[in-house]
Protein backbone atom coordinates (compact mmCIF):
# COMPACT_ATOMS: atom_id res chain seq x y z
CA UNK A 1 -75.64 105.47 54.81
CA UNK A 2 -76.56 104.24 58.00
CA UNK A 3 -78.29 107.76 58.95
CA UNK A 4 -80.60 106.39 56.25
CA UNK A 5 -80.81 103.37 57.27
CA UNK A 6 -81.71 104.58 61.16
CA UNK A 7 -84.92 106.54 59.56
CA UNK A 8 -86.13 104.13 57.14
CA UNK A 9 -86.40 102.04 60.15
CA UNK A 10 -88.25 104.31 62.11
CA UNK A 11 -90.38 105.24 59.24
CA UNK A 12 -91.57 101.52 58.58
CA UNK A 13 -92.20 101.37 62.81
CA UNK A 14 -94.45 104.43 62.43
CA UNK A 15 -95.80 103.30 59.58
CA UNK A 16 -97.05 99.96 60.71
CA UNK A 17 -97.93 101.11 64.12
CA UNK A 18 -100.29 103.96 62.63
CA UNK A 19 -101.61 101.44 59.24
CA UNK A 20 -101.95 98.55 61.04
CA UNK A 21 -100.41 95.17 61.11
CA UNK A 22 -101.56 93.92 57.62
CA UNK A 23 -102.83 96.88 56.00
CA UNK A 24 -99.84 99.80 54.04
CA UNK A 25 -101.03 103.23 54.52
CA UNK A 26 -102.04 102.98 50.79
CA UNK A 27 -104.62 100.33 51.48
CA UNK A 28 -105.99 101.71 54.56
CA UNK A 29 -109.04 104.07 53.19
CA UNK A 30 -109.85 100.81 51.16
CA UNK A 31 -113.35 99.60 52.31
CA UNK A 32 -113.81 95.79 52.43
CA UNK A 33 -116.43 94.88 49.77
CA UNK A 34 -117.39 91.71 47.74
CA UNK A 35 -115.48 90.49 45.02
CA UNK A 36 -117.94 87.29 44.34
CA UNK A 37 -121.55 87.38 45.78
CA UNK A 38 -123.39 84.57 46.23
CA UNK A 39 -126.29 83.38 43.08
CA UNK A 40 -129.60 82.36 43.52
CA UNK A 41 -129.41 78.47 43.01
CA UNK A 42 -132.24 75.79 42.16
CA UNK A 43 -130.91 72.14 43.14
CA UNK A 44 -131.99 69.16 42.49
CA UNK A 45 -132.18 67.20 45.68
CA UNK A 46 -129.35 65.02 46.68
CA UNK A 47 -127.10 67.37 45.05
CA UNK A 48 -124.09 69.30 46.20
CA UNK A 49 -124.28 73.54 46.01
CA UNK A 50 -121.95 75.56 46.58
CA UNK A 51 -122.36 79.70 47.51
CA UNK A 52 -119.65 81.24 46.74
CA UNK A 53 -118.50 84.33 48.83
CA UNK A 54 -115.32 85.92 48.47
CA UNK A 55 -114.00 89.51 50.50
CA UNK A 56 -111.99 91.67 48.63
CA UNK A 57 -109.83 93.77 51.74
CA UNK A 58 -111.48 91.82 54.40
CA UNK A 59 -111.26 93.66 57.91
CA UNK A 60 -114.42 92.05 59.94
CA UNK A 61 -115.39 88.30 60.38
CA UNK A 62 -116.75 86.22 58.22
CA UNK A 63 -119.97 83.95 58.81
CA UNK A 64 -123.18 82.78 56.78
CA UNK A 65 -127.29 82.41 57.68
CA UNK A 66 -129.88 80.72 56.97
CA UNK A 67 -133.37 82.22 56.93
CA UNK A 68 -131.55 84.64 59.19
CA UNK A 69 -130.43 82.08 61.71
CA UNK A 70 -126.40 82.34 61.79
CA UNK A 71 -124.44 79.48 61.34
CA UNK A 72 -121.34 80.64 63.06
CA UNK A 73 -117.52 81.59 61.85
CA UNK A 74 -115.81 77.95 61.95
CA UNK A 75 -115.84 75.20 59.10
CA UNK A 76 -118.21 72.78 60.71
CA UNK A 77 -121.23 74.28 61.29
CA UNK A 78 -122.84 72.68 64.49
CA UNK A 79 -126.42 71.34 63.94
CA UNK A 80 -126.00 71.14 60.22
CA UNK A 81 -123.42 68.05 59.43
CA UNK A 82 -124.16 68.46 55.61
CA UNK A 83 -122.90 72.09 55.82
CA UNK A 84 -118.94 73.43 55.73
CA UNK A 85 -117.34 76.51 55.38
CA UNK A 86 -114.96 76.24 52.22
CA UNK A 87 -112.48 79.47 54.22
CA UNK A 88 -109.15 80.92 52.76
CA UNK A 89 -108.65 83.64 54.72
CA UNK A 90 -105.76 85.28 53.01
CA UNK A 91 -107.64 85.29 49.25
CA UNK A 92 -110.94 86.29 50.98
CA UNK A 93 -112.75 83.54 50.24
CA UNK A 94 -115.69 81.94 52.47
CA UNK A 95 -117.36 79.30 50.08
CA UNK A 96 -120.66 77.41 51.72
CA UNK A 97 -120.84 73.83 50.95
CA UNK A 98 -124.38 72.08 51.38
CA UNK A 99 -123.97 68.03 50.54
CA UNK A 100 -126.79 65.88 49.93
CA UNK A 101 -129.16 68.50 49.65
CA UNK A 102 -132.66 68.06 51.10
CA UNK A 103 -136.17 70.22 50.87
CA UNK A 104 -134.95 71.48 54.20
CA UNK A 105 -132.48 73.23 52.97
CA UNK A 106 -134.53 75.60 50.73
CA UNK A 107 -133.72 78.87 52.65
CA UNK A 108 -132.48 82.85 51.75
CA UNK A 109 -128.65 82.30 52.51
CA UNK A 110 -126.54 85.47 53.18
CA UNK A 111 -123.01 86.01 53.63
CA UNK A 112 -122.22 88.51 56.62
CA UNK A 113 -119.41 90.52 56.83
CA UNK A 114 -119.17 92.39 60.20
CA UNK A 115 -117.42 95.62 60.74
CA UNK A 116 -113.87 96.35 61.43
CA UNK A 117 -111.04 98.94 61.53
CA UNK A 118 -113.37 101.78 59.75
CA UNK A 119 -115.07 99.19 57.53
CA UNK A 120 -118.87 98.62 57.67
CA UNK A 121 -120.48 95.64 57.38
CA UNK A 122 -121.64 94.29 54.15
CA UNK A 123 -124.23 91.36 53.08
CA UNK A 124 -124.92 89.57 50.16
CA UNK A 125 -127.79 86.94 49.73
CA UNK A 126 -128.93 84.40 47.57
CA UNK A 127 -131.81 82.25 47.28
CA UNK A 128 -131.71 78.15 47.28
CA UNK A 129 -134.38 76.39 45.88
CA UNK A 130 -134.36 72.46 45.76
CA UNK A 131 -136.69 70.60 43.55
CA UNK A 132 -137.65 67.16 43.43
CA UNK A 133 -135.50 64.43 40.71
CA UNK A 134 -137.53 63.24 37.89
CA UNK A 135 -137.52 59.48 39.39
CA UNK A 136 -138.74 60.92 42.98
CA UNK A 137 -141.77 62.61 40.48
CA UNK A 138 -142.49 59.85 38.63
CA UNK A 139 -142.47 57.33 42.18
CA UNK A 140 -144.84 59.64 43.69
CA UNK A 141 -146.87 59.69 40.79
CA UNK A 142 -146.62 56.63 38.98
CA UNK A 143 -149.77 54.14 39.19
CA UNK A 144 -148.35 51.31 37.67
């Protein structure tokens, strides 16, 4: 029994040593790919959006652009205090949060995946478009 015991040891110190630290040999050919992409999304302005992004067997880092300008890998984004990173790292998920949206904010958004441990990168992008509210139409246009 404790023959057994010796080489199941050894086996699982091989095993993670040649699979990798969070990965099982079974999961290891597994590419990282997206589970939830992110929807195009028309806004009314002032509102709150959220893209949604989540990573099914994430490997690389995780980080968002706008207009192709990236926005970086931690929650607060620097330069955009309206804008966090909704992150769960261990269910894949990388949510975008945009508060108070403005016209500025109208942008192609994409959500970057870089590569890692035999994984390629992936992308998936979606389109905001924010529209004006029916009392900032009628303001504009109202001659009374």
């Amino acid at each position: 029994m404790m023959i057994f015991a010796t080489k199941f040891v050894h086996v699982s110190i091989v095993l993670t040593i040649a699979c990798g630290r969070y990965v099982t040999c079974a999961d290891a050919d597994l590419q990282q790919a997206f589970r939830i992409t992110p929807n195009d999304i028309e806004a009314v302005q002032g509102d709150e959006v959220v893209l949604r992004c989540e990573i099914e067997h994430l490997a690389g880092r995780v980080q968002w652009t706008k207009d192709g300008f990236a926005l970086g890998f931690s929650n607060e984004i620097v330069g955009y205090p309206r804008f966090s990173l909704n992150q769960n790292h261990s269910d894949g998920v990388y949510n975008l949060r945009i508060t108070n949206t403005s016209y500025d904010d109208a942008a192609l958004y994409q959500c970057q995946v870089g590569p890692a441990k035999h994984n390629h990168p992936i992308r998936a992008q979606a389109k905001l478009t924010v529209v004006a509210t029916s009392k900032d139409f009628h303001g504009k246009y109202n001659r009374n």
